[in-house]
PDB file of N, CA and C in Angstrom:
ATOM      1  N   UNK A   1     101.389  92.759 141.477  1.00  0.00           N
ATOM      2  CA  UNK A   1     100.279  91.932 141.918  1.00  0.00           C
ATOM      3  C   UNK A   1     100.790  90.522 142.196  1.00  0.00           C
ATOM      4  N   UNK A   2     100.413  90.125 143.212  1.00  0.00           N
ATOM      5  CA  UNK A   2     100.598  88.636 143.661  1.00  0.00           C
ATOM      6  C   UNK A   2     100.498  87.841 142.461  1.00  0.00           C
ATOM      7  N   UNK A   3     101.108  86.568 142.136  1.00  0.00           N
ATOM      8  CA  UNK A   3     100.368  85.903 141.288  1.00  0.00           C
ATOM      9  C   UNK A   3      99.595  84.592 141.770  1.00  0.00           C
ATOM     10  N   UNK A   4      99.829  84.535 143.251  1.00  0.00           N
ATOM     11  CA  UNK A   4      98.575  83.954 143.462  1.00  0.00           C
ATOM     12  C   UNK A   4      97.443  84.493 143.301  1.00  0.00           C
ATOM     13  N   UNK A   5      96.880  85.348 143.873  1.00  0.00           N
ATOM     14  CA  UNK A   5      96.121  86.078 143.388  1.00  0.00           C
ATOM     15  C   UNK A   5      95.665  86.250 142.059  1.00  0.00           C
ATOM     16  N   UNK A   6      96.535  86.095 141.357  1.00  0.00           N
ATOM     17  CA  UNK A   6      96.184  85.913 139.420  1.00  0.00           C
ATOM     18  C   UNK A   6      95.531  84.893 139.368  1.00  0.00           C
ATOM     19  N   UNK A   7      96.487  83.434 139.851  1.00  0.00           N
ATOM     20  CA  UNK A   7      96.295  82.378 139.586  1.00  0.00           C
ATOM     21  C   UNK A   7      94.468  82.038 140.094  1.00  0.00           C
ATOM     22  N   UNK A   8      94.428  82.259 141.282  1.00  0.00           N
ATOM     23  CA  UNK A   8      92.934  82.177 142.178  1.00  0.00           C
ATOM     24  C   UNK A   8      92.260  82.528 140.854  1.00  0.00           C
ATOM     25  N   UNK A   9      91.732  84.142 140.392  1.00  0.00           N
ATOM     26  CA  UNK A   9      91.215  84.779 139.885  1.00  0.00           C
ATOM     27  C   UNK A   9      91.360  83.921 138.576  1.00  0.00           C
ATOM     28  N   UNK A  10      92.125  83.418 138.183  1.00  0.00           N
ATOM     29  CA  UNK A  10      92.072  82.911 136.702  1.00  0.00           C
ATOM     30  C   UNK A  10      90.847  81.589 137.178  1.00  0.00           C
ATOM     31  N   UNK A  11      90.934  80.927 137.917  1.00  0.00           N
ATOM     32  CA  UNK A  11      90.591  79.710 138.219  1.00  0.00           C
ATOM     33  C   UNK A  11      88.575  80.013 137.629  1.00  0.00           C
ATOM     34  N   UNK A  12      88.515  80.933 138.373  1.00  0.00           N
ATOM     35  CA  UNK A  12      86.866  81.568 138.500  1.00  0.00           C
ATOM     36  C   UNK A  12      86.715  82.326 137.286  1.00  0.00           C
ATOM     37  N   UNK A  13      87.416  83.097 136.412  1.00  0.00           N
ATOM     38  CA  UNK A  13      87.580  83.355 135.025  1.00  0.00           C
ATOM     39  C   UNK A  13      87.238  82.268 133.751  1.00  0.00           C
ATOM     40  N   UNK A  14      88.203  80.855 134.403  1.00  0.00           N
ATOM     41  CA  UNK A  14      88.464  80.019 133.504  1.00  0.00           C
ATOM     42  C   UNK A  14      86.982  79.139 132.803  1.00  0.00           C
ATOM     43  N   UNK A  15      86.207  79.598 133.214  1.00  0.00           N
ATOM     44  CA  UNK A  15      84.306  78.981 132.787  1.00  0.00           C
ATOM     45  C   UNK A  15      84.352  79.656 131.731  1.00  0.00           C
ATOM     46  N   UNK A  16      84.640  80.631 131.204  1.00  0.00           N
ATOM     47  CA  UNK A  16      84.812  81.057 129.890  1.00  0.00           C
ATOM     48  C   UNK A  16      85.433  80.192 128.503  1.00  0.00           C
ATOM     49  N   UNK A  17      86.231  79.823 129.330  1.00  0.00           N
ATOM     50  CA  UNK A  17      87.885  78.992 128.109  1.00  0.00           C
ATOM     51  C   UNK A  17      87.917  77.729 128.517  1.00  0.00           C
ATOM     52  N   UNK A  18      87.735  76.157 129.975  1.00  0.00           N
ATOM     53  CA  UNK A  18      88.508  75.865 130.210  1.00  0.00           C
ATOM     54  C   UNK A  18      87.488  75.682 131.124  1.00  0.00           C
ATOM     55  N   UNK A  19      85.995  75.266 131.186  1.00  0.00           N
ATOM     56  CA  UNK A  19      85.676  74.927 132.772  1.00  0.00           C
ATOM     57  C   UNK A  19      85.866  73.698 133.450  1.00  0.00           C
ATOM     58  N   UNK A  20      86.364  73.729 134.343  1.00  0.00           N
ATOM     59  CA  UNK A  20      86.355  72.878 135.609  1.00  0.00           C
ATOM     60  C   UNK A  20      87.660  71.846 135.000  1.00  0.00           C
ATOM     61  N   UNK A  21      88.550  72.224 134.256  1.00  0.00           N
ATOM     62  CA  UNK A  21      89.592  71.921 133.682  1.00  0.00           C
ATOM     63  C   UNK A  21      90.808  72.380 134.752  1.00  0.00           C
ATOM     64  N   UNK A  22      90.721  73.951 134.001  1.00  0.00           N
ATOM     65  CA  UNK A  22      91.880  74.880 134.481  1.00  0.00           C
ATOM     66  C   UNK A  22      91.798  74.697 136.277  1.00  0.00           C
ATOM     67  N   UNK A  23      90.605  75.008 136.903  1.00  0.00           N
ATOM     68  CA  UNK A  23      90.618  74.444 138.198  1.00  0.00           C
ATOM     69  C   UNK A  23      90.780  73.491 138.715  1.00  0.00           C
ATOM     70  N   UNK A  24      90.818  72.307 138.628  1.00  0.00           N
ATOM     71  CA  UNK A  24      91.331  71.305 138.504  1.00  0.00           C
ATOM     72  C   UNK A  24      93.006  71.021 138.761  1.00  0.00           C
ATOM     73  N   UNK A  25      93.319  71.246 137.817  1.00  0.00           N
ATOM     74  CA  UNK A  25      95.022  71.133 137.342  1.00  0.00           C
ATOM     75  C   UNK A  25      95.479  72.291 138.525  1.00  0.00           C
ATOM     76  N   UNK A  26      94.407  73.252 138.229  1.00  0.00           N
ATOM     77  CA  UNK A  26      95.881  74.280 139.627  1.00  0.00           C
ATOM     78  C   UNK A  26      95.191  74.004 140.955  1.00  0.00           C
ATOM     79  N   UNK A  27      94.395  73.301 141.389  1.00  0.00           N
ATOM     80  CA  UNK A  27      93.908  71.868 142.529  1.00  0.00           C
ATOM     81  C   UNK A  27      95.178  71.529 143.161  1.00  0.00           C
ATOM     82  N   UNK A  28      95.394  70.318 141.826  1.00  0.00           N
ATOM     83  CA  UNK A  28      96.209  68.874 141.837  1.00  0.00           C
ATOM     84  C   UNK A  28      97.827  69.825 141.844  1.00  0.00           C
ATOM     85  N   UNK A  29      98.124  70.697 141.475  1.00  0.00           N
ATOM     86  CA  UNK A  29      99.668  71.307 141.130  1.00  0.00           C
ATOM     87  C   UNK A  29     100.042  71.876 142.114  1.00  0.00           C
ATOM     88  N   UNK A  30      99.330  73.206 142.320  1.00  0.00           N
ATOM     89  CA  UNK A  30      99.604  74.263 143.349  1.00  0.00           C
ATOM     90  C   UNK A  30      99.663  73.357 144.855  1.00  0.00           C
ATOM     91  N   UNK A  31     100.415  74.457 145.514  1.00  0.00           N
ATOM     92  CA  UNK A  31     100.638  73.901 146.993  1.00  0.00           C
ATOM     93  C   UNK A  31      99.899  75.368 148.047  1.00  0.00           C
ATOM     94  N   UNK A  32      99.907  76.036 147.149  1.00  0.00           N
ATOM     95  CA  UNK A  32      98.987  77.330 148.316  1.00  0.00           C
ATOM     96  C   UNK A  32      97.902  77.088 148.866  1.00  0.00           C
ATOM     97  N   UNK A  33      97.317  77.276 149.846  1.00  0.00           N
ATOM     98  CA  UNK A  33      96.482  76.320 150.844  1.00  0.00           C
ATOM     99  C   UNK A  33      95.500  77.835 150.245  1.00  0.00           C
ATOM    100  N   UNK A  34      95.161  78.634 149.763  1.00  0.00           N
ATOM    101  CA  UNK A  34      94.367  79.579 149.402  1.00  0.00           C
ATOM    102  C   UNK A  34      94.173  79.592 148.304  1.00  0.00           C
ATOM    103  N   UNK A  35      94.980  79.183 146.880  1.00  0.00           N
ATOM    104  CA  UNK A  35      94.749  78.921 145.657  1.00  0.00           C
ATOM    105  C   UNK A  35      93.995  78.019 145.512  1.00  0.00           C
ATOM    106  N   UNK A  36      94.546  76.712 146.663  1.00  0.00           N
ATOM    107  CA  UNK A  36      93.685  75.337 146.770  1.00  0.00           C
ATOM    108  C   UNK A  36      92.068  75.563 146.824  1.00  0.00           C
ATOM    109  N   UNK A  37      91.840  76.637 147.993  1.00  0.00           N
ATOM    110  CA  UNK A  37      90.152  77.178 148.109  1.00  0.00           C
ATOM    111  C   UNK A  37      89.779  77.722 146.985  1.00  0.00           C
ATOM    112  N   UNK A  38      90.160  78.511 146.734  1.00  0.00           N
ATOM    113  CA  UNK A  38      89.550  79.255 145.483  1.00  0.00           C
ATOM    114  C   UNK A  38      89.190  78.049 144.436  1.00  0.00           C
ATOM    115  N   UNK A  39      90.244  77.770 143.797  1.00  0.00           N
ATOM    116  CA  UNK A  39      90.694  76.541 142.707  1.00  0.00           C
ATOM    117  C   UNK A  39      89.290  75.666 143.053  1.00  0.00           C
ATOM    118  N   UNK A  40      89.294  75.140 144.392  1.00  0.00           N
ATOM    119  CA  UNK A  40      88.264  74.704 144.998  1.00  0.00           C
ATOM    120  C   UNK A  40      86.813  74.602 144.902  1.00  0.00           C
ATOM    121  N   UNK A  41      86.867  76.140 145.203  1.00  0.00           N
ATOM    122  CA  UNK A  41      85.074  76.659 144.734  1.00  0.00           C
ATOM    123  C   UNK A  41      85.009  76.589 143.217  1.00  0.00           C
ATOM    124  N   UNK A  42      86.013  77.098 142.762  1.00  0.00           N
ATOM    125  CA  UNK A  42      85.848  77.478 140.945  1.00  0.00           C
ATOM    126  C   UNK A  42      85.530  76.137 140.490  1.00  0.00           C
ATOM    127  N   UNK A  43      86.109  74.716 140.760  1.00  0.00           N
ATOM    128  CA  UNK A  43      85.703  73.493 140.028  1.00  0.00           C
ATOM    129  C   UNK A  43      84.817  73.844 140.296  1.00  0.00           C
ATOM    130  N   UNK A  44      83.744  73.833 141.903  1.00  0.00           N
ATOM    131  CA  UNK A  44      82.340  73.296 142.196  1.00  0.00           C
ATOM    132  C   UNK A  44      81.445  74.157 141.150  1.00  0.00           C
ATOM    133  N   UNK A  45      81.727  75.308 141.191  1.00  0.00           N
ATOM    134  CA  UNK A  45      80.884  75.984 140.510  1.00  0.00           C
ATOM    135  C   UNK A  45      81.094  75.941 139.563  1.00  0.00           C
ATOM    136  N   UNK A  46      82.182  75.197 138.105  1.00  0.00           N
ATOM    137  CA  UNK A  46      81.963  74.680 136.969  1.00  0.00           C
ATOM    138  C   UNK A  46      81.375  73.693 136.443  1.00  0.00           C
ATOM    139  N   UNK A  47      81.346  72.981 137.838  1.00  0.00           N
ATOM    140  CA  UNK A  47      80.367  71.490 137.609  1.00  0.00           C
ATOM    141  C   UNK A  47      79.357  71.341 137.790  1.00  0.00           C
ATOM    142  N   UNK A  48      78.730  72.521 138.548  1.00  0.00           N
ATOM    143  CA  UNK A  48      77.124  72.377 138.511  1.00  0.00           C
ATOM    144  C   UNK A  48      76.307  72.520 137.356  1.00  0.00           C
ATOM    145  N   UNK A  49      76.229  73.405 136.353  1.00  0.00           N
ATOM    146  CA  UNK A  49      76.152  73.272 134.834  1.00  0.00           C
ATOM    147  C   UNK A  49      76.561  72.025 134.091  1.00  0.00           C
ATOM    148  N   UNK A  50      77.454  71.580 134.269  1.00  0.00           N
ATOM    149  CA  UNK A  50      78.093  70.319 133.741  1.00  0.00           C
ATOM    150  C   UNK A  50      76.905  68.720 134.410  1.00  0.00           C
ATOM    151  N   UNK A  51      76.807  68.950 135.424  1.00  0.00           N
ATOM    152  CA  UNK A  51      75.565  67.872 135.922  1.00  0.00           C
ATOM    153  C   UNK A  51      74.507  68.450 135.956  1.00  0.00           C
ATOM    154  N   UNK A  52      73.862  69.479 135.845  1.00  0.00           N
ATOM    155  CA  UNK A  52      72.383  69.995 135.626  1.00  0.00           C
ATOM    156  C   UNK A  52      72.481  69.314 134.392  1.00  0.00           C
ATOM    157  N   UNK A  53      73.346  70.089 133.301  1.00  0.00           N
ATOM    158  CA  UNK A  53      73.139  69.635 132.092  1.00  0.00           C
ATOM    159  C   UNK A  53      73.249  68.317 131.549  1.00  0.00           C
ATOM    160  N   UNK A  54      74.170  67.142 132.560  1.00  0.00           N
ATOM    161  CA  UNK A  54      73.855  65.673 131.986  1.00  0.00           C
ATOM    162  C   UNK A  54      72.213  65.252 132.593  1.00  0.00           C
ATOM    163  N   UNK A  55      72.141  65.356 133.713  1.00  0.00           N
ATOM    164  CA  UNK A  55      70.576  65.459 134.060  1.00  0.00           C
ATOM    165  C   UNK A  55      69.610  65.652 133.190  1.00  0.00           C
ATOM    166  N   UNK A  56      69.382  66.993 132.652  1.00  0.00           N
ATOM    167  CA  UNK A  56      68.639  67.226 131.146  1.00  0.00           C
ATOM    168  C   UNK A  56      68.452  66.748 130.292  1.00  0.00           C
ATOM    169  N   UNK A  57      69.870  66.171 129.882  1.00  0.00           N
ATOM    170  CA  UNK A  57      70.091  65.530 128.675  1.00  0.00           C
ATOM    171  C   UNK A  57      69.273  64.156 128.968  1.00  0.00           C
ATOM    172  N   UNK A  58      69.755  63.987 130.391  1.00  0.00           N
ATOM    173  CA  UNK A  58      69.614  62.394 129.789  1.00  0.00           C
ATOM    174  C   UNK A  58      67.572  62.291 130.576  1.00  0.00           C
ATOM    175  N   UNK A  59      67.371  62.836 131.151  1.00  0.00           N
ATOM    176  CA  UNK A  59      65.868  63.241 131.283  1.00  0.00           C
ATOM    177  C   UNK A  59      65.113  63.346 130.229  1.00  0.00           C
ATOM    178  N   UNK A  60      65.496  64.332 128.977  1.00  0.00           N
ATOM    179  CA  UNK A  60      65.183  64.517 128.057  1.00  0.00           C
ATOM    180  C   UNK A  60      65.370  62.973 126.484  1.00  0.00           C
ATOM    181  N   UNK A  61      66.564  62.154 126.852  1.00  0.00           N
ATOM    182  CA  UNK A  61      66.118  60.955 125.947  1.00  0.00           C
ATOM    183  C   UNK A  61      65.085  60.050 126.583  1.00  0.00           C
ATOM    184  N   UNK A  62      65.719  59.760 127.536  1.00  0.00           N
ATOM    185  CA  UNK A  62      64.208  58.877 128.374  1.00  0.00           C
ATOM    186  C   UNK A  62      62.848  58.982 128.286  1.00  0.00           C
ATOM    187  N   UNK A  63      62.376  60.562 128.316  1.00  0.00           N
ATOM    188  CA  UNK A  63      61.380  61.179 127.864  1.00  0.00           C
ATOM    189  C   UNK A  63      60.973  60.864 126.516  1.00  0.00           C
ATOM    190  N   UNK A  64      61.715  61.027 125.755  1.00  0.00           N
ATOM    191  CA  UNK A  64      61.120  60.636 124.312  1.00  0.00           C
ATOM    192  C   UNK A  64      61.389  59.602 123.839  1.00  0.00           C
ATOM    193  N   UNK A  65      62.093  58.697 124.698  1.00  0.00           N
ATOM    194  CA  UNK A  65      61.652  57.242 123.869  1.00  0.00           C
ATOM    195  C   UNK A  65      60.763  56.591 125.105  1.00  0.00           C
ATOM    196  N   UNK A  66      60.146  57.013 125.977  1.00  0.00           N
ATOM    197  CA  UNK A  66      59.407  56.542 126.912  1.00  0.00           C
ATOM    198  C   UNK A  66      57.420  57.478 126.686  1.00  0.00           C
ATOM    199  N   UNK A  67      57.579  58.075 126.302  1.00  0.00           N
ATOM    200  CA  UNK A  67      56.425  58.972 125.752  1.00  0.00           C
ATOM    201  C   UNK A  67      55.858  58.111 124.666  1.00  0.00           C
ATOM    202  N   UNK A  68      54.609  57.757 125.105  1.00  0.00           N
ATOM    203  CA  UNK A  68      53.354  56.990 123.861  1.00  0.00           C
ATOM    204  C   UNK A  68      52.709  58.005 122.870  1.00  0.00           C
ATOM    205  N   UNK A  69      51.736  59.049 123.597  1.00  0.00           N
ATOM    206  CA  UNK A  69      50.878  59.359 122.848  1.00  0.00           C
ATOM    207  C   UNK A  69      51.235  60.879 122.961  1.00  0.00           C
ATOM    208  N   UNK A  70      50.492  61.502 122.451  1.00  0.00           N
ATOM    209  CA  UNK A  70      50.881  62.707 121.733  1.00  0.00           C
ATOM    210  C   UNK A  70      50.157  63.720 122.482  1.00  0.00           C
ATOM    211  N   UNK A  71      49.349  63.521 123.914  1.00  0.00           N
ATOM    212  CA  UNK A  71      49.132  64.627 124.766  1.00  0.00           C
ATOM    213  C   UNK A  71      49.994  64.775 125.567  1.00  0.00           C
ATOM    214  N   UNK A  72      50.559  63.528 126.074  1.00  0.00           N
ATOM    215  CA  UNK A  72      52.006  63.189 127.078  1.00  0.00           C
ATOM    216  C   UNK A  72      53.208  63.769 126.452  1.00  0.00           C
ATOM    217  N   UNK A  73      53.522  63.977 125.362  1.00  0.00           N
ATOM    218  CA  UNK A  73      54.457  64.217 124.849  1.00  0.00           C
ATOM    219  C   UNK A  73      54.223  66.146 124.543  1.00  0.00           C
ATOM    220  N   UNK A  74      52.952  66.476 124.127  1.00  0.00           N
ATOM    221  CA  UNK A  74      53.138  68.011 124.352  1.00  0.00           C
ATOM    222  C   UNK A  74      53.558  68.091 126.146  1.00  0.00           C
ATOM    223  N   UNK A  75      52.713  67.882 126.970  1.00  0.00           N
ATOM    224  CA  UNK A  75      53.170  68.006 128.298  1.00  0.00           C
ATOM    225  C   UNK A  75      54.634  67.735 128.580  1.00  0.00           C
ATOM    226  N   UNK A  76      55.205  66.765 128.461  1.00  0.00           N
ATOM    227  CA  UNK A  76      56.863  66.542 128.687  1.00  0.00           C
ATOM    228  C   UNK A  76      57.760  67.714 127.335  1.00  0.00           C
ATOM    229  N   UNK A  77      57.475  68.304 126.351  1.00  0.00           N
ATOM    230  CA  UNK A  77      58.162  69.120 126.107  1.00  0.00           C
ATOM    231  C   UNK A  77      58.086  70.356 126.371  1.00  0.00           C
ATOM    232  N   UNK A  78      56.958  70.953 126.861  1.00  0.00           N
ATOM    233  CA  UNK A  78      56.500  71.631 127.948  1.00  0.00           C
ATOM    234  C   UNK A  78      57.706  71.634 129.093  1.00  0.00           C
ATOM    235  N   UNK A  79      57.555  70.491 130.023  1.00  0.00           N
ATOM    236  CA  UNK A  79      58.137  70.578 130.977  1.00  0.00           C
ATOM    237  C   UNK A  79      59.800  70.484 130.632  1.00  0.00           C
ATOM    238  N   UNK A  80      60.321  69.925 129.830  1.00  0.00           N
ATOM    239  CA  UNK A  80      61.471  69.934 129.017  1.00  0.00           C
ATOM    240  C   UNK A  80      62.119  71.560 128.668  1.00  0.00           C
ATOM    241  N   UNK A  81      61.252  72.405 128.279  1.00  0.00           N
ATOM    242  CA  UNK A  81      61.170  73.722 127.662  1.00  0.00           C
ATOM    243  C   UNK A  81      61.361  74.554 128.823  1.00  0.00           C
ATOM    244  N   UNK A  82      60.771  74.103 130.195  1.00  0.00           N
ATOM    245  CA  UNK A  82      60.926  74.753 131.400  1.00  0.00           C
ATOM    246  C   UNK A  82      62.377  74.673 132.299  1.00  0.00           C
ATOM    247  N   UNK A  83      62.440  73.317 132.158  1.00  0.00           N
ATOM    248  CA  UNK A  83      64.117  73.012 132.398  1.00  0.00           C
ATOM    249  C   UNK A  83      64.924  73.507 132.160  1.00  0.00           C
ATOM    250  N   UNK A  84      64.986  73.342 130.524  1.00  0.00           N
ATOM    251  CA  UNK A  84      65.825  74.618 130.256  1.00  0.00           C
ATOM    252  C   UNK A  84      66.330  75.825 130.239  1.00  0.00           C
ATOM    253  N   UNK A  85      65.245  76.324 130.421  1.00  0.00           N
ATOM    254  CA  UNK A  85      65.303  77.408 130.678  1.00  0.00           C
ATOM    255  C   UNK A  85      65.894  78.011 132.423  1.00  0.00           C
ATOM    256  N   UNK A  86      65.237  76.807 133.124  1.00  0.00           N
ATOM    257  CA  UNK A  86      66.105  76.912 134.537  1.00  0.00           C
ATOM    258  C   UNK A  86      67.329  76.827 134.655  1.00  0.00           C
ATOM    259  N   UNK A  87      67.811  75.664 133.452  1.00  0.00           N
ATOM    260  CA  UNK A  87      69.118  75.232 133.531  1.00  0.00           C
ATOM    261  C   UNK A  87      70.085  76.567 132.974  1.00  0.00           C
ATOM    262  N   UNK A  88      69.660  77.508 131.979  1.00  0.00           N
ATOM    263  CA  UNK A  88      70.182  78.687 131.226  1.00  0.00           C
ATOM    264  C   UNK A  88      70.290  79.594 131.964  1.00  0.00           C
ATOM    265  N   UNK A  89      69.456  79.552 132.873  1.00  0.00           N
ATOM    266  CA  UNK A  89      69.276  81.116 134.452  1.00  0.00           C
ATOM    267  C   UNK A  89      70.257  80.694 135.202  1.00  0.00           C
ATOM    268  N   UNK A  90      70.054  79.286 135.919  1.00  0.00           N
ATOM    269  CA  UNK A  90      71.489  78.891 136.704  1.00  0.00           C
ATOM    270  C   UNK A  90      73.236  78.874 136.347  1.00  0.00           C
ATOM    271  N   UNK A  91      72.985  79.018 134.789  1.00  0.00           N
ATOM    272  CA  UNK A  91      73.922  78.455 133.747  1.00  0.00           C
ATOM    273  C   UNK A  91      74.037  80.301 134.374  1.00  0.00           C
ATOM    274  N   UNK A  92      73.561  81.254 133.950  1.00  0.00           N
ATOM    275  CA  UNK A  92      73.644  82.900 133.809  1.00  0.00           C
ATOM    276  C   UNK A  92      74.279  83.157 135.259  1.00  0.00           C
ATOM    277  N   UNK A  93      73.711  82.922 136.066  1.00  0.00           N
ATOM    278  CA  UNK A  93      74.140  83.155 137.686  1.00  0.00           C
ATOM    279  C   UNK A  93      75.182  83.169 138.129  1.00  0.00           C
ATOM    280  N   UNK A  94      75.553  81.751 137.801  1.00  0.00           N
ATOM    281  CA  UNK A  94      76.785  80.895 137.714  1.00  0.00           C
ATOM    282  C   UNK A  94      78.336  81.496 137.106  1.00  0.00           C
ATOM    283  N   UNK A  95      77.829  81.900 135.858  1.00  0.00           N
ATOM    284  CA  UNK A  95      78.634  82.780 135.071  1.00  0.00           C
ATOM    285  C   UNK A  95      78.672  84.322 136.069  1.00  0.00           C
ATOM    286  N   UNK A  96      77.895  84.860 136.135  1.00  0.00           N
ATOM    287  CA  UNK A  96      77.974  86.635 136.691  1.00  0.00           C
ATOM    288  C   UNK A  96      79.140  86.087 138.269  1.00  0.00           C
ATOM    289  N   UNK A  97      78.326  84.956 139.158  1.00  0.00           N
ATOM    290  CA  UNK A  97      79.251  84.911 140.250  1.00  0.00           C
ATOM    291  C   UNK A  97      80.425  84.794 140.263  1.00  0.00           C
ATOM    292  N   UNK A  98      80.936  83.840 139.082  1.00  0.00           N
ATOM    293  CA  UNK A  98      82.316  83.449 138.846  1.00  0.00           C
ATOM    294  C   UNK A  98      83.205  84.811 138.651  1.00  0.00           C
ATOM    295  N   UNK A  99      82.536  85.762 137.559  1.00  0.00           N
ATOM    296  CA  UNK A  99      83.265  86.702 137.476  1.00  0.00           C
ATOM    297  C   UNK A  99      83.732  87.810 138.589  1.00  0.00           C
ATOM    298  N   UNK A 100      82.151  87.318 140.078  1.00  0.00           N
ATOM    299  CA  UNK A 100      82.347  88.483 140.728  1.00  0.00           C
ATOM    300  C   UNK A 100      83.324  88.289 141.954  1.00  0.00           C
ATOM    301  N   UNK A 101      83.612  86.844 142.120  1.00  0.00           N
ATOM    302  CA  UNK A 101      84.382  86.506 142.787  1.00  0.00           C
ATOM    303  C   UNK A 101      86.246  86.471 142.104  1.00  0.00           C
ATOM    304  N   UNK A 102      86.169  86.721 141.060  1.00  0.00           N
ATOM    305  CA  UNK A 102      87.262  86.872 140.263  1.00  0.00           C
ATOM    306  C   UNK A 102      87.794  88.134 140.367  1.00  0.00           C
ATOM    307  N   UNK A 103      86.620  89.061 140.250  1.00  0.00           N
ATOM    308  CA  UNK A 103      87.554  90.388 141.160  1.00  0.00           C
ATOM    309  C   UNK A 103      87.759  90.589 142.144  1.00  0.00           C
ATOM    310  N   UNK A 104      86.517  89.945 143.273  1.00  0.00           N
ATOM    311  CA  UNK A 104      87.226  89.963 144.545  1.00  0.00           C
ATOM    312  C   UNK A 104      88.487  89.411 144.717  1.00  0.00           C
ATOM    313  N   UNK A 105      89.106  88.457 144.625  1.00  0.00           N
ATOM    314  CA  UNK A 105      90.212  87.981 144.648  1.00  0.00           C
ATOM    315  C   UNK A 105      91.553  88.733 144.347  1.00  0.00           C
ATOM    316  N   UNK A 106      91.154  89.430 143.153  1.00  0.00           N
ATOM    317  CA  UNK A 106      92.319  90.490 142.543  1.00  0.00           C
ATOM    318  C   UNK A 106      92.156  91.719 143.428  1.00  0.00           C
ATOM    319  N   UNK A 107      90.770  92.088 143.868  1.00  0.00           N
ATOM    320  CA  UNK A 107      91.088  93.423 144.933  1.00  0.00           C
ATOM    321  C   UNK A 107      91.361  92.927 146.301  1.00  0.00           C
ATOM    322  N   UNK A 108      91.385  91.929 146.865  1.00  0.00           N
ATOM    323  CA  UNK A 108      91.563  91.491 147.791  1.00  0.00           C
ATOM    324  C   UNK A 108      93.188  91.616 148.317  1.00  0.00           C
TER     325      UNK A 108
END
């Protein structure tokens, strides 16, 4: 087996161990103009979780030190509770694609 091909496939693997790390480094290292793509997509798609989730976070302090009274505040954890849960489905997606493009690469 190629080990480019490894290498690619590890890149989209690496959200497990190592996100948007391991892609990264074999970015900036590698010189294969096809590892580079892959390597490529695999950051983007480690970092979207990574900024959904500073988004949240920081949505979610603002929210509660900006919240007065206590009907506003069931409503914003409400909507807080919904986020999350978007953010955990995209977070799920995210994960299944990575892997499915990880075998494409190796059967490719």
């Amino acid at each position: 087996m190629d080990n480019n091909k490894i290498i690619s496939a590890l890149c989209y693997v690496s959200l497990l161990f190592a996100p948007f790390l391991l892609p990264l480094i074999v970015y900036l290292v590698i010189n294969n103009n096809e590892v580079k793509y892959h390597a490529k997509r695999a950051f983007i798609s480690h970092l979207i979780p990574v900024v959904i989730g500073m988004l949240l976070g920081i949505f979610g302090i603002f929210g509660i030190f900006s919240v007065t009274s206590t009907e506003i505040m069931n409503g914003f954890v409400i909507s807080l509770f919904i986020f999350m849960a978007i953010y955990f489905l995209i977070t799920i997606i995210l994960l299944i694609w990575n892997l499915i493009q990880a075998v494409r690469v190796l059967k490719a």
